[in-house]
Protein backbone atom coordinates (compact mmCIF):
# COMPACT_ATOMS: atom_id res chain seq x y z
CA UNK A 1 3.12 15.47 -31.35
CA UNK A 2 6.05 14.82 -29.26
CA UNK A 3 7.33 17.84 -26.96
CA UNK A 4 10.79 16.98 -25.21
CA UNK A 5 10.48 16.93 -21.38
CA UNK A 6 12.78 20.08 -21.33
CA UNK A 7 10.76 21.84 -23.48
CA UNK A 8 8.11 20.75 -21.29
CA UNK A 9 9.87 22.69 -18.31
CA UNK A 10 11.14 25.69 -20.15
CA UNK A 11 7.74 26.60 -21.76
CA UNK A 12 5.97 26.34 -18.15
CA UNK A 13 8.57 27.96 -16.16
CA UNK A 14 8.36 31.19 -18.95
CA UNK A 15 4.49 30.97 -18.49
CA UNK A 16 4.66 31.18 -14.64
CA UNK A 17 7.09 33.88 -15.01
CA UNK A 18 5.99 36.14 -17.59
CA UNK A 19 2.09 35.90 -16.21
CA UNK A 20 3.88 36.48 -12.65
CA UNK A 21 5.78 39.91 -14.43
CA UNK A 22 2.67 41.05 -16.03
CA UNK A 23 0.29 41.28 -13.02
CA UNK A 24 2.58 42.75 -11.31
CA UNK A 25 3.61 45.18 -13.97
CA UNK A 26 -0.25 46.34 -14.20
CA UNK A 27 -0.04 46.38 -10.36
CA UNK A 28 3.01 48.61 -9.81
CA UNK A 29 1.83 51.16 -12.88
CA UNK A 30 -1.45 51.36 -10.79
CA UNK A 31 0.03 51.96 -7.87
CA UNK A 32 2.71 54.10 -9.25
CA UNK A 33 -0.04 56.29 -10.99
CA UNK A 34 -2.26 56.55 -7.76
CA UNK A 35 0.60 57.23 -5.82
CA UNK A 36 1.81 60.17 -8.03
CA UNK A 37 -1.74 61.52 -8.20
CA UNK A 38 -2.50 61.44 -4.65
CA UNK A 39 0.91 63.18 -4.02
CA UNK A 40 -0.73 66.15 -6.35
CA UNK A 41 -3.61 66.02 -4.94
CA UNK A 42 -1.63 66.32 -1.13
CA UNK A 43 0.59 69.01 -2.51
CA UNK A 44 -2.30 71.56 -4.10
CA UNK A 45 -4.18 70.60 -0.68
CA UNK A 46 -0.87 71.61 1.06
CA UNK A 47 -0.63 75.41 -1.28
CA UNK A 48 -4.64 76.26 -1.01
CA UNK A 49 -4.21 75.56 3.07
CA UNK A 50 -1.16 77.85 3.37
CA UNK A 51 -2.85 80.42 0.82
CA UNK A 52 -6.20 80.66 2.76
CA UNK A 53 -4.21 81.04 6.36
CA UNK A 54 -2.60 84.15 4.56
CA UNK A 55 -5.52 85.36 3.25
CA UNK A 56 -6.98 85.23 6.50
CA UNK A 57 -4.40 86.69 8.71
CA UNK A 58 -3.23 89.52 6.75
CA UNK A 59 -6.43 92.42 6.20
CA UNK A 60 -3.83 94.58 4.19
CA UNK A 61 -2.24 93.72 1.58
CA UNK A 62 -4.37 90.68 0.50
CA UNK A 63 -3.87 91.26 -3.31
CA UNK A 64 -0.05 91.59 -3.31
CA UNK A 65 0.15 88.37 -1.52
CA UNK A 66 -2.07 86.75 -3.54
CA UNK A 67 -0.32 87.92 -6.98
CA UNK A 68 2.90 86.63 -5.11
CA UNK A 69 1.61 83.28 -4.24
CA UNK A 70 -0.16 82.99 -8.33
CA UNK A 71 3.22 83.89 -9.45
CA UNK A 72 5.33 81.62 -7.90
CA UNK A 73 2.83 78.63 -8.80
CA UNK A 74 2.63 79.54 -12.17
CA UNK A 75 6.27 78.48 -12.25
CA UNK A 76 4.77 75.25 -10.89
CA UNK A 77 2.27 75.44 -13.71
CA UNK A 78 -0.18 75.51 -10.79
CA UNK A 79 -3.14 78.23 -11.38
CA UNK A 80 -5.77 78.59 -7.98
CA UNK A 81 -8.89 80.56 -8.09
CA UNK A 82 -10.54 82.20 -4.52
CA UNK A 83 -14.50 81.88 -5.27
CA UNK A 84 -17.31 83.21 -2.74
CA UNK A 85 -19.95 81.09 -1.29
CA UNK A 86 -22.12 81.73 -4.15
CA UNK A 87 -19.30 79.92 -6.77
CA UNK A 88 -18.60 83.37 -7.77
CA UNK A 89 -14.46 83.71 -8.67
CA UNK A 90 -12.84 86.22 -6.46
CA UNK A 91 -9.17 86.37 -7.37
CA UNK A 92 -8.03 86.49 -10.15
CA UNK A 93 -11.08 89.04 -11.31
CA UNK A 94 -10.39 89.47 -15.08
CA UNK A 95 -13.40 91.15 -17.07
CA UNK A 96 -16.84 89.77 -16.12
CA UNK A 97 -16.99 87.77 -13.29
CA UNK A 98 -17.32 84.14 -13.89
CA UNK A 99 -18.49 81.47 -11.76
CA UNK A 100 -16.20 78.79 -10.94
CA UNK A 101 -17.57 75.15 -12.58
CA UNK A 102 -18.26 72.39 -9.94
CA UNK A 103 -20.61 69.75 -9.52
CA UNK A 104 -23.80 69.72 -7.95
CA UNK A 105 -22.31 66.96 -5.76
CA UNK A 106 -19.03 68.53 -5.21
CA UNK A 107 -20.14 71.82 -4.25
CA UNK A 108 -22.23 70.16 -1.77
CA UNK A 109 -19.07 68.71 -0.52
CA UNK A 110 -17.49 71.49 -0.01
CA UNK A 111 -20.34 73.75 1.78
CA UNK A 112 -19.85 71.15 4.40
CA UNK A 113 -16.28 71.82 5.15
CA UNK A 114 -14.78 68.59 2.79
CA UNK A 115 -12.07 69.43 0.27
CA UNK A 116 -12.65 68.09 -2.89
CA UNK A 117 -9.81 66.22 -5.01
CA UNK A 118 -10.19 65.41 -8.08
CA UNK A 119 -7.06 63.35 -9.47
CA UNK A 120 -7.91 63.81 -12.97
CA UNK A 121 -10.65 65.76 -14.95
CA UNK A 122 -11.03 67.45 -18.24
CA UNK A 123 -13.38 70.14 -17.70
CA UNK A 124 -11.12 73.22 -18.26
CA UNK A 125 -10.07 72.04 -22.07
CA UNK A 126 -7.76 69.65 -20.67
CA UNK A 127 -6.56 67.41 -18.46
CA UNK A 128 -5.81 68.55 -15.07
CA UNK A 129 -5.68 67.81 -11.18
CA UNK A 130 -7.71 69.93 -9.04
CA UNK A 131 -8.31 70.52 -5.64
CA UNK A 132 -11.41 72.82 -3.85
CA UNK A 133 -10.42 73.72 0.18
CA UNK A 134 -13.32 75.22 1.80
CA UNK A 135 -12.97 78.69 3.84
CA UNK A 136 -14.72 78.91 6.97
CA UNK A 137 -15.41 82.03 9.26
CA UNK A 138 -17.05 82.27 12.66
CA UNK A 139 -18.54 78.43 11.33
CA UNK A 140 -19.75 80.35 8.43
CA UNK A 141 -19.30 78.93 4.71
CA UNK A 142 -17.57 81.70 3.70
CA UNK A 143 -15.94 80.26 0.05
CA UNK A 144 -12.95 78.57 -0.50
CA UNK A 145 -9.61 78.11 -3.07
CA UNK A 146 -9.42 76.09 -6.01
CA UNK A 147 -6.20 74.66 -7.14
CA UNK A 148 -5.77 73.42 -11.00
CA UNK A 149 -2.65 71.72 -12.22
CA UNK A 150 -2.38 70.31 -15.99
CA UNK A 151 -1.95 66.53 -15.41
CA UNK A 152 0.41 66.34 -18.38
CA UNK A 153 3.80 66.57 -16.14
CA UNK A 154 2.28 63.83 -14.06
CA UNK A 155 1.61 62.02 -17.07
CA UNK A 156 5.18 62.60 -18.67
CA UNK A 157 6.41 61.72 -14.93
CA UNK A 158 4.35 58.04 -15.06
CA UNK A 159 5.34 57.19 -18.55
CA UNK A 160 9.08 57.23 -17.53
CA UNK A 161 8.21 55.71 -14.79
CA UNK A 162 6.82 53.18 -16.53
CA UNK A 163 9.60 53.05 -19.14
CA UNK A 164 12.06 52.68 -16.25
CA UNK A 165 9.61 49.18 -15.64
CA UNK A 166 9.90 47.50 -19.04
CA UNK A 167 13.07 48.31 -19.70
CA UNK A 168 13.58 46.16 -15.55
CA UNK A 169 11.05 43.60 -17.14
CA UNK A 170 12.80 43.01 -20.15
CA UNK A 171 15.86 42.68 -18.02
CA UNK A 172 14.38 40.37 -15.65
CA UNK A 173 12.87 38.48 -17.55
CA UNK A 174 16.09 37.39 -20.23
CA UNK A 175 18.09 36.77 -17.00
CA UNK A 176 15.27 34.55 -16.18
CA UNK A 177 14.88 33.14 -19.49
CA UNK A 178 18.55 32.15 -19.24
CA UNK A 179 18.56 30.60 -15.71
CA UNK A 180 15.14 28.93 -16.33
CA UNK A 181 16.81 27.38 -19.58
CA UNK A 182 20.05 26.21 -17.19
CA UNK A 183 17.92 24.96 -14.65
CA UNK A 184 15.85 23.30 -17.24
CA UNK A 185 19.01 21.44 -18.32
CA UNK A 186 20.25 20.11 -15.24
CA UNK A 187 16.91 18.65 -14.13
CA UNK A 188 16.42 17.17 -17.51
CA UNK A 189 20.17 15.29 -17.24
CA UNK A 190 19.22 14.22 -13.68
CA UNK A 191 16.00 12.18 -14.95
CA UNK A 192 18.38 11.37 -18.59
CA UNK A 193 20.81 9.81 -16.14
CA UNK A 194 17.76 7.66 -14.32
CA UNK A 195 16.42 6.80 -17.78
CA UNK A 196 19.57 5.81 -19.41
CA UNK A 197 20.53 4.07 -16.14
CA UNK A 198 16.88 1.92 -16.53
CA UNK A 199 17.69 0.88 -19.75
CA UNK A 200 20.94 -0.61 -18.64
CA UNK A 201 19.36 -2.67 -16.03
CA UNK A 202 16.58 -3.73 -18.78
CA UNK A 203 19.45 -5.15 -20.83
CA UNK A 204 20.55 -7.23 -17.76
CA UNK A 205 23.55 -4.75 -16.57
CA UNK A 206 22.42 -4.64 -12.26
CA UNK A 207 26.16 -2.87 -11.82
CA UNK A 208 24.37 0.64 -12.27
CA UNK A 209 24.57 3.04 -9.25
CA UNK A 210 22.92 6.75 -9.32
CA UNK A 211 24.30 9.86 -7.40
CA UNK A 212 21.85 10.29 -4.70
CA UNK A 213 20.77 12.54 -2.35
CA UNK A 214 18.23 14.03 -0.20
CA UNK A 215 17.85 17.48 -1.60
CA UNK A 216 14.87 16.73 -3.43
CA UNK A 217 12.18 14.35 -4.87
CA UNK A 218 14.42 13.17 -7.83
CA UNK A 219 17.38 12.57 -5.16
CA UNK A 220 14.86 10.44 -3.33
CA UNK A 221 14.32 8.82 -6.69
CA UNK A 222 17.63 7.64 -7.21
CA UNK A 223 18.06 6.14 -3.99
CA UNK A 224 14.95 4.14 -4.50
CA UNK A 225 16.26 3.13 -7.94
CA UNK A 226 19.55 2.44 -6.31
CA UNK A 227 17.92 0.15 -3.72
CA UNK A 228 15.64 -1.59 -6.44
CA UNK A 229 18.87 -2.53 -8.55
CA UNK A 230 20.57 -3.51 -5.72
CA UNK A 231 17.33 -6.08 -4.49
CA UNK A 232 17.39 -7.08 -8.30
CA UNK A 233 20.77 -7.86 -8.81
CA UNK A 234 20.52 -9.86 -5.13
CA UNK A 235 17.30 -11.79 -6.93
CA UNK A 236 19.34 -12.26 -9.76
CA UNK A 237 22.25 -13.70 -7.93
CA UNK A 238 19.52 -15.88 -6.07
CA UNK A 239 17.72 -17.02 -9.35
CA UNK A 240 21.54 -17.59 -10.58
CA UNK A 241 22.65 -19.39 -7.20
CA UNK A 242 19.62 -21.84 -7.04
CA UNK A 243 19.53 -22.46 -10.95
CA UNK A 244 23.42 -23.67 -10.37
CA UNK A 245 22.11 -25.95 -7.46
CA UNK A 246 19.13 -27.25 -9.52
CA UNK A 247 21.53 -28.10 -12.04
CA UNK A 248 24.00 -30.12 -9.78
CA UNK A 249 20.94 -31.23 -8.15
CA UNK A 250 19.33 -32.78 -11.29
CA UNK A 251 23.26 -34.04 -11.84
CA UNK A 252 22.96 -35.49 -8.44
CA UNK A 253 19.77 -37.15 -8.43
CA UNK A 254 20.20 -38.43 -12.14
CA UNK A 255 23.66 -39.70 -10.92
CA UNK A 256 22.27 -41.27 -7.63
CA UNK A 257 19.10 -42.56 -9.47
CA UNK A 258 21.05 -43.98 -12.45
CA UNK A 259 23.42 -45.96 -9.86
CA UNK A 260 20.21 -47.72 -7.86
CA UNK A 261 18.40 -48.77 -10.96
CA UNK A 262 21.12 -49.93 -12.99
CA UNK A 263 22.11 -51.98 -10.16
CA UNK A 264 17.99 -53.64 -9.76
CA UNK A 265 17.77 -53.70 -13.34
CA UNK A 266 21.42 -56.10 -13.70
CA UNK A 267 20.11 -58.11 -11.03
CA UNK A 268 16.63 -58.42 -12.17
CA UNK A 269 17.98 -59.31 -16.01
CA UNK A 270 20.70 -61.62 -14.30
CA UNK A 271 17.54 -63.69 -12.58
CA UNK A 272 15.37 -63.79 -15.35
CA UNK A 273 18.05 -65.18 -17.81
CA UNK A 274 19.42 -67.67 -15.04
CA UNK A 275 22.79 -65.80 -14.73
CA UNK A 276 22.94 -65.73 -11.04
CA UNK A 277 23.03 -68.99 -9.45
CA UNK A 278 20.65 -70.01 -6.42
CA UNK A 279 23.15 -69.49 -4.03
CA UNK A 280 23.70 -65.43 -5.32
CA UNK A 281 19.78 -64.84 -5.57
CA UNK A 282 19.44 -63.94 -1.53
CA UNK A 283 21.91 -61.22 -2.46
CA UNK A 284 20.70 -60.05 -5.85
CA UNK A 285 17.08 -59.71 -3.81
CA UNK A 286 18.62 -58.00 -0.54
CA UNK A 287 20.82 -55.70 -3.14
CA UNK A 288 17.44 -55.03 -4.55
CA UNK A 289 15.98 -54.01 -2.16
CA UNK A 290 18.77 -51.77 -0.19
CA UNK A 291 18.85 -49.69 -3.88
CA UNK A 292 14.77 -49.77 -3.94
CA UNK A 293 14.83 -48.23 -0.38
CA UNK A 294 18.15 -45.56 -1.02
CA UNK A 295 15.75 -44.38 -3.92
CA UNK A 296 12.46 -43.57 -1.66
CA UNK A 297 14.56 -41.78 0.88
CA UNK A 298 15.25 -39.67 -2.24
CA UNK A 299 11.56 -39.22 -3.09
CA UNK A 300 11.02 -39.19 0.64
CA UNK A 301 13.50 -36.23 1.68
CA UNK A 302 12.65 -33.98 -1.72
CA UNK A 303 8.63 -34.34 -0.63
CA UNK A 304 9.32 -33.60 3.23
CA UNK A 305 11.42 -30.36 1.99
CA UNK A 306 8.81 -28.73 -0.55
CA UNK A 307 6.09 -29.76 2.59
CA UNK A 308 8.05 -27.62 4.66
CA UNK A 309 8.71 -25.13 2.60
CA UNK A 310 5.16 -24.35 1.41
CA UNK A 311 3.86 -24.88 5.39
CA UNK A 312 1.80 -27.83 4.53
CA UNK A 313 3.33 -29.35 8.27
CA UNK A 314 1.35 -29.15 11.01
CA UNK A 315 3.36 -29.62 14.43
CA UNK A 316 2.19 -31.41 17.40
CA UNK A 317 3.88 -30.03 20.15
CA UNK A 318 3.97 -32.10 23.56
CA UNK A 319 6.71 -31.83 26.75
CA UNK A 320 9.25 -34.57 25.74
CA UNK A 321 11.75 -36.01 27.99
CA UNK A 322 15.21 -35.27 26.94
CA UNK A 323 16.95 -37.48 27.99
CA UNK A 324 14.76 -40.79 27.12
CA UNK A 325 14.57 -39.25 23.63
CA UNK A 326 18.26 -38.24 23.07
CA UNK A 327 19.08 -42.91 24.04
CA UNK A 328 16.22 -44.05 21.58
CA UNK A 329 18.54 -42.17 18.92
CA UNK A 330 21.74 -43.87 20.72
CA UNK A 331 20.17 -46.91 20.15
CA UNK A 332 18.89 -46.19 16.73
CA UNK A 333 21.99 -45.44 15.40
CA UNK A 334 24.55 -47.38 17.45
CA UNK A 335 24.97 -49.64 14.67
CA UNK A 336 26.10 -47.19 12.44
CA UNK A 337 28.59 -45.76 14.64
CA UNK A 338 29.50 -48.92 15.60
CA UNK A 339 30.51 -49.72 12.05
CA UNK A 340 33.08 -46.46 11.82
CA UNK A 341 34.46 -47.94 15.27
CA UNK A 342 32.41 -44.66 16.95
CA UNK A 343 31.32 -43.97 20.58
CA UNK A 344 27.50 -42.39 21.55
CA UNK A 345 27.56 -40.82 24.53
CA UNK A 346 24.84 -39.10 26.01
CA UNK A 347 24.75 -36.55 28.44
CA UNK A 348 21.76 -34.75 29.82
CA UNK A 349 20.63 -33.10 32.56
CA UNK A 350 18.29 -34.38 35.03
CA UNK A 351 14.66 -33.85 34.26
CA UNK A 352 14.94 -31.41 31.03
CA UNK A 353 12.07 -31.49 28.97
CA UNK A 354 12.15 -30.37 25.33
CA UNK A 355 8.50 -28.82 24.01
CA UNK A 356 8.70 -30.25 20.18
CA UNK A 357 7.20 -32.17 17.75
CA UNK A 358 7.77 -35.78 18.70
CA UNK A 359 8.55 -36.87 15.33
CA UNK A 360 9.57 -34.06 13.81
CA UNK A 361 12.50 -33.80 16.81
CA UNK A 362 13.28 -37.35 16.04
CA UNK A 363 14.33 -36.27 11.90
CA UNK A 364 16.12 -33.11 13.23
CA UNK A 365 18.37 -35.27 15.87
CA UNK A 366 18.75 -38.33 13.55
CA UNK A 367 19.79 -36.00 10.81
CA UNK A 368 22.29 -34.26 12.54
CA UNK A 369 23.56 -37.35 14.13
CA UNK A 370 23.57 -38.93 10.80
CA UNK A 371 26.11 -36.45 9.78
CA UNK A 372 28.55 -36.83 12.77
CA UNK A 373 28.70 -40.39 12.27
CA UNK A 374 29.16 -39.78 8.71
CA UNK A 375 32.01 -37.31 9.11
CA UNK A 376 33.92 -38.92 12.31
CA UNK A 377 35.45 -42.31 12.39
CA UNK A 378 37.24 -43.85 15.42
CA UNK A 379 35.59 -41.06 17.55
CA UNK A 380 32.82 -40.16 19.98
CA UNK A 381 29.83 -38.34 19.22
CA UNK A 382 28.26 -36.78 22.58
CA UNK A 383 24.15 -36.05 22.55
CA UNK A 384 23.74 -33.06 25.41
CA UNK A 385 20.78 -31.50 26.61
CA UNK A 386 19.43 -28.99 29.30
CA UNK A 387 17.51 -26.14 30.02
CA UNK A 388 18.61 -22.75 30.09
CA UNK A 389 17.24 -19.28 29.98
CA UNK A 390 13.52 -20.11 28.79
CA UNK A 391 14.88 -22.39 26.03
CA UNK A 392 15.89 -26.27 25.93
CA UNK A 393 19.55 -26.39 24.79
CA UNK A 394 20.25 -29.74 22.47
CA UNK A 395 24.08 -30.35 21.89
CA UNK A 396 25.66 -32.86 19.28
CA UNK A 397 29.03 -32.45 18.74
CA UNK A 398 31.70 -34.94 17.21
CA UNK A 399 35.29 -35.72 17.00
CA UNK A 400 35.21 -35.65 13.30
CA UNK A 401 36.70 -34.10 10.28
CA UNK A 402 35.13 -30.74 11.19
CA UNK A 403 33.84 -28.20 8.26
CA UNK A 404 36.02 -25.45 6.28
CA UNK A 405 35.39 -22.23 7.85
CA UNK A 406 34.10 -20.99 4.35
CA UNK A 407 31.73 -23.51 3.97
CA UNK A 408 29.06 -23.40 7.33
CA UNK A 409 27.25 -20.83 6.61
CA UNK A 410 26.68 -23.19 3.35
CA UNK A 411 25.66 -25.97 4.90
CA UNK A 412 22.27 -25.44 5.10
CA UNK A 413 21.36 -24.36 1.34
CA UNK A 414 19.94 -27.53 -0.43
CA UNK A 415 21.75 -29.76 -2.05
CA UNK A 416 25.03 -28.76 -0.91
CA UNK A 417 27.50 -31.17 -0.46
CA UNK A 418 30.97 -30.33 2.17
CA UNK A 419 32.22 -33.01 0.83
CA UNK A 420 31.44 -34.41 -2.88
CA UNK A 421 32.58 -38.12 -1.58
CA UNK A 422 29.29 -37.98 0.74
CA UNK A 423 27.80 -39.42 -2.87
CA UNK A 424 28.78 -42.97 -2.24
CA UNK A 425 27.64 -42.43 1.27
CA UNK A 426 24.49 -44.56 2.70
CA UNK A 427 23.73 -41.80 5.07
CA UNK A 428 22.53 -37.93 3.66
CA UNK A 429 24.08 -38.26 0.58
CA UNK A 430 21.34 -35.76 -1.49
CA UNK A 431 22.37 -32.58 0.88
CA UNK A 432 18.86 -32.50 1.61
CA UNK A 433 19.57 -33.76 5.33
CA UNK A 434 20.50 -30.21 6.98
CA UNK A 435 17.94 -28.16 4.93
CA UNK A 436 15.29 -30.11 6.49
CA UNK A 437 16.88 -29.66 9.77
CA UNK A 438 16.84 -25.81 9.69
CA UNK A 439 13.17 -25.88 8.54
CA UNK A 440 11.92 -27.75 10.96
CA UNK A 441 14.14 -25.95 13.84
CA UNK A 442 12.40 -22.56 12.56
CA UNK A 443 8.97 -24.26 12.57
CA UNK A 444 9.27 -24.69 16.31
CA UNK A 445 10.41 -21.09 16.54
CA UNK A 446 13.96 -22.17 17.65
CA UNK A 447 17.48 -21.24 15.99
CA UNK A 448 20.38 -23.63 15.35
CA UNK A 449 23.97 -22.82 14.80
CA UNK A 450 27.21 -24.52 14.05
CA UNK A 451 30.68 -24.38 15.41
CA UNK A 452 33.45 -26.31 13.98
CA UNK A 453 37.64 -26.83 13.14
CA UNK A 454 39.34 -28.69 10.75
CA UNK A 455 40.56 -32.23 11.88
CA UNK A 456 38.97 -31.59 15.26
CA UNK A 457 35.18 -31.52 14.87
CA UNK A 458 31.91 -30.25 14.56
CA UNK A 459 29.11 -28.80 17.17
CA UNK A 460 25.39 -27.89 16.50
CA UNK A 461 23.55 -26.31 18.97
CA UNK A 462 19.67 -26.19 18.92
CA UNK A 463 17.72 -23.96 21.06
CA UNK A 464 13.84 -23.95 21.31
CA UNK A 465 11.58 -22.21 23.73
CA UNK A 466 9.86 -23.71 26.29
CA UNK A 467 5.88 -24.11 26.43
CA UNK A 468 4.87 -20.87 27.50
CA UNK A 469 2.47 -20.94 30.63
């Protein structure tokens, strides 16, 4: 059977409370009751006391005082009896003289100078309260005063009393029946509002925000729901952003790929059916084999990324020279700047020493440099290094076209391209290049960033530590 959640709250808060009212209703008629009691008890104490000091001061006269004293507690509805030390009643003496009825125990109690209270007894026909005060002479038992009060006053006194309770109980308890209900309510909306707001992110809706707090456990709640929707929705975006990229990047490679093989497989068709003449085939062949090689640095460059990523690239970290390292990629790529009518220039302070990968420092520079020769024509391209601060500071900057300011930080997501004409380019043209880079800078626990303006150039700066002694 299915009980509502609010239901669930209302029918334990009522439990609590009504279990709560009656313990303490049997506890306050207790108390109540032993209260009133022990106040009659203290007040026929209080009479017998004041009675016996009159009977013992005054030698004359005892009766008079005596029927004055029965007479105004009558009017109480308060009767007292003076007995001997043999039990034997005293005052009032009506007919034959009776003997008062106590206990073994009790009478005992009182020989030895104890009053006796009894709070409620029905030994005289009826309920009553009575009280025994001893009377002492010279140390002497002597006999004492007993008090006797009907306990049906008290009675009538502790039922109101008690009436006075239920009808507070009752009271009580529908004010709390209503505010339990209310409060019922609003925690049951709060958790509505978290479910309802779950099922809107289960449908695919991450634009769902809770009013939080920290007041409580379900406050807490909704801020952790509002921080898992908002990690969600940034996965989402992710799993969106990188689906778009493997699209254009299966566009891209199919493109790129398509372009290579069409161009072996015209050339190889053209041999085979005698279509290019002798004089052609050196060209067909070194065609060939430029499109063979533009489609392994494809393979190559996808492999060396998903090695990086999944840290299946072990560095080999030795002290390089700088500055030897920074002309053997001068010389490497000199041709290729030479071709865009570009200028290498190195620059490098005396002595710097770089603690990389040797080979893995060669793809990051190459890569980079790649890219300024790429982007600048009719320019210079300066390679800088030197040692600053605990780190070795590597500087290539260009003359070239330079980078929108809304496009560096995208750079170095894969596949992206700053420029889409970099596809007919021999040189990076998979936006692969500066992934790579920034993986392998991280790898050596170094950072790289990028500064750059339109028309006027580009710089990246690479900073790794030195070895650590």
């Amino acid at each position: 059977m299915k009980l509502k959640y609010i239901y669930q709250l209302f029918i334990s808060h009522i439990s609590i409370l009504i279990v709560a009212f009656l313990i303490l209703s049997v506890v306050f008629t207790n108390l109540v009751e032993d209260f009133v009691y022990r106040s009659k008890g203290e007040e026929l104490t209080n009479y017998g006391e004041n009675i016996l000091h009159q009977f013992e001061r005054i030698q004359m006269g005892r009766e008079q005082i005596l029927n004055q004293y029965s007479s105004v507690l009558k009017a109480r509805n308060i009767n007292f009896i003076l007995f001997d030390d043999h039990a034997t009643v005293v005052y009032p003496v009506v007919g034959k003289i009776p003997r008062i009825e106590l206990k073994e125990d009790e009478w005992e109690q009182i020989t030895k100078g104890n009053k006796l209270v009894v709070k409620r007894d029905t030994r005289y026909d009826q309920d009553v309260s009575l009280v025994a005060v001893p009377y002492f002479e010279g140390g002497r038992f002597l006999g004492g005063i007993l008090l006797i009060s009907p306990v049906s006053g008290t009675r009538d006194m502790i039922s109101e009393i008690n009436q006075y309770l239920l009808y507070t109980v009752f009271i009580a308890l529908s004010v709390t029946l209503l505010l339990s209900w209310i409060l019922s309510k609003v925690h049951v909306r709060r958790i509505q509002g978290i479910r309802d707001a779950t099922a809107m992110v289960s449908t695919g809706n991450y634009d769902v925000k809770l009013p939080s707090s920290e007041f409580d456990e379900i406050g807490e709640l909704a801020n952790d729901f509002n921080n898992m929707v908002m990690k969600l929705k940034g996965s989402m975006d992710e799993i969106d952003s990188l689906e778009n990229r493997r699209r254009q990047f299966m566009a891209d490679v199919s493109h790129e790929m398509r372009t290579p093989l069409t161009t072996i497989s015209g050339v190889i068709e053209g041999m085979r059916n005698k279509m290019i003449s002798e004089e052609d085939k050196e060209k067909g062949i070194s065609l060939v084999s430029k499109e063979t090689k533009r489609l392994i640095r494809l393979v190559n460059e996808n492999l060396d990324y998903e090695k990086i990523r999944s840290n299946q690239i072990k560095l080999f970290k030795e002290d390089i020279q700088l500055e030897e390292l920074l002309e053997i990629i001068k010389e490497t790529l000199l041709f290729q700047a030479e071709e865009k009518h570009n200028q290498i220039t190195v620059e490098v302070e005396k002595g710097t020493i770089v603690h990389a990968d040797y080979d893995r420092l060669i793809q990051i520079l190459i890569n980079i440099t790649k890219n300024s020769i790429q982007f600048t024509s009719e320019g210079t391209i300066w390679l800088r290094g030197k040692t600053e601060d605990g780190y070795s500071i590597i500087e290539i900057e260009d003359t070239g076209v330079g980078i929108p300011a809304n496009e560096i930080e995208s750079i170095w997501r894969r596949f992206y391209k700053a420029d889409l004409s970099r596809t007919n380019n021999p040189y990076g043209e998979f936006g692969l290049g500066l992934s790579i880079v920034k993986q392998l800078v991280q790898l050596h626990d170094g950072e790289i960033t990028v500064s750059s303006e339109e028309s006027k150039g580009t710089k990246f700066v690479i900073r790794i530590p030195l070895k650590k002694l």
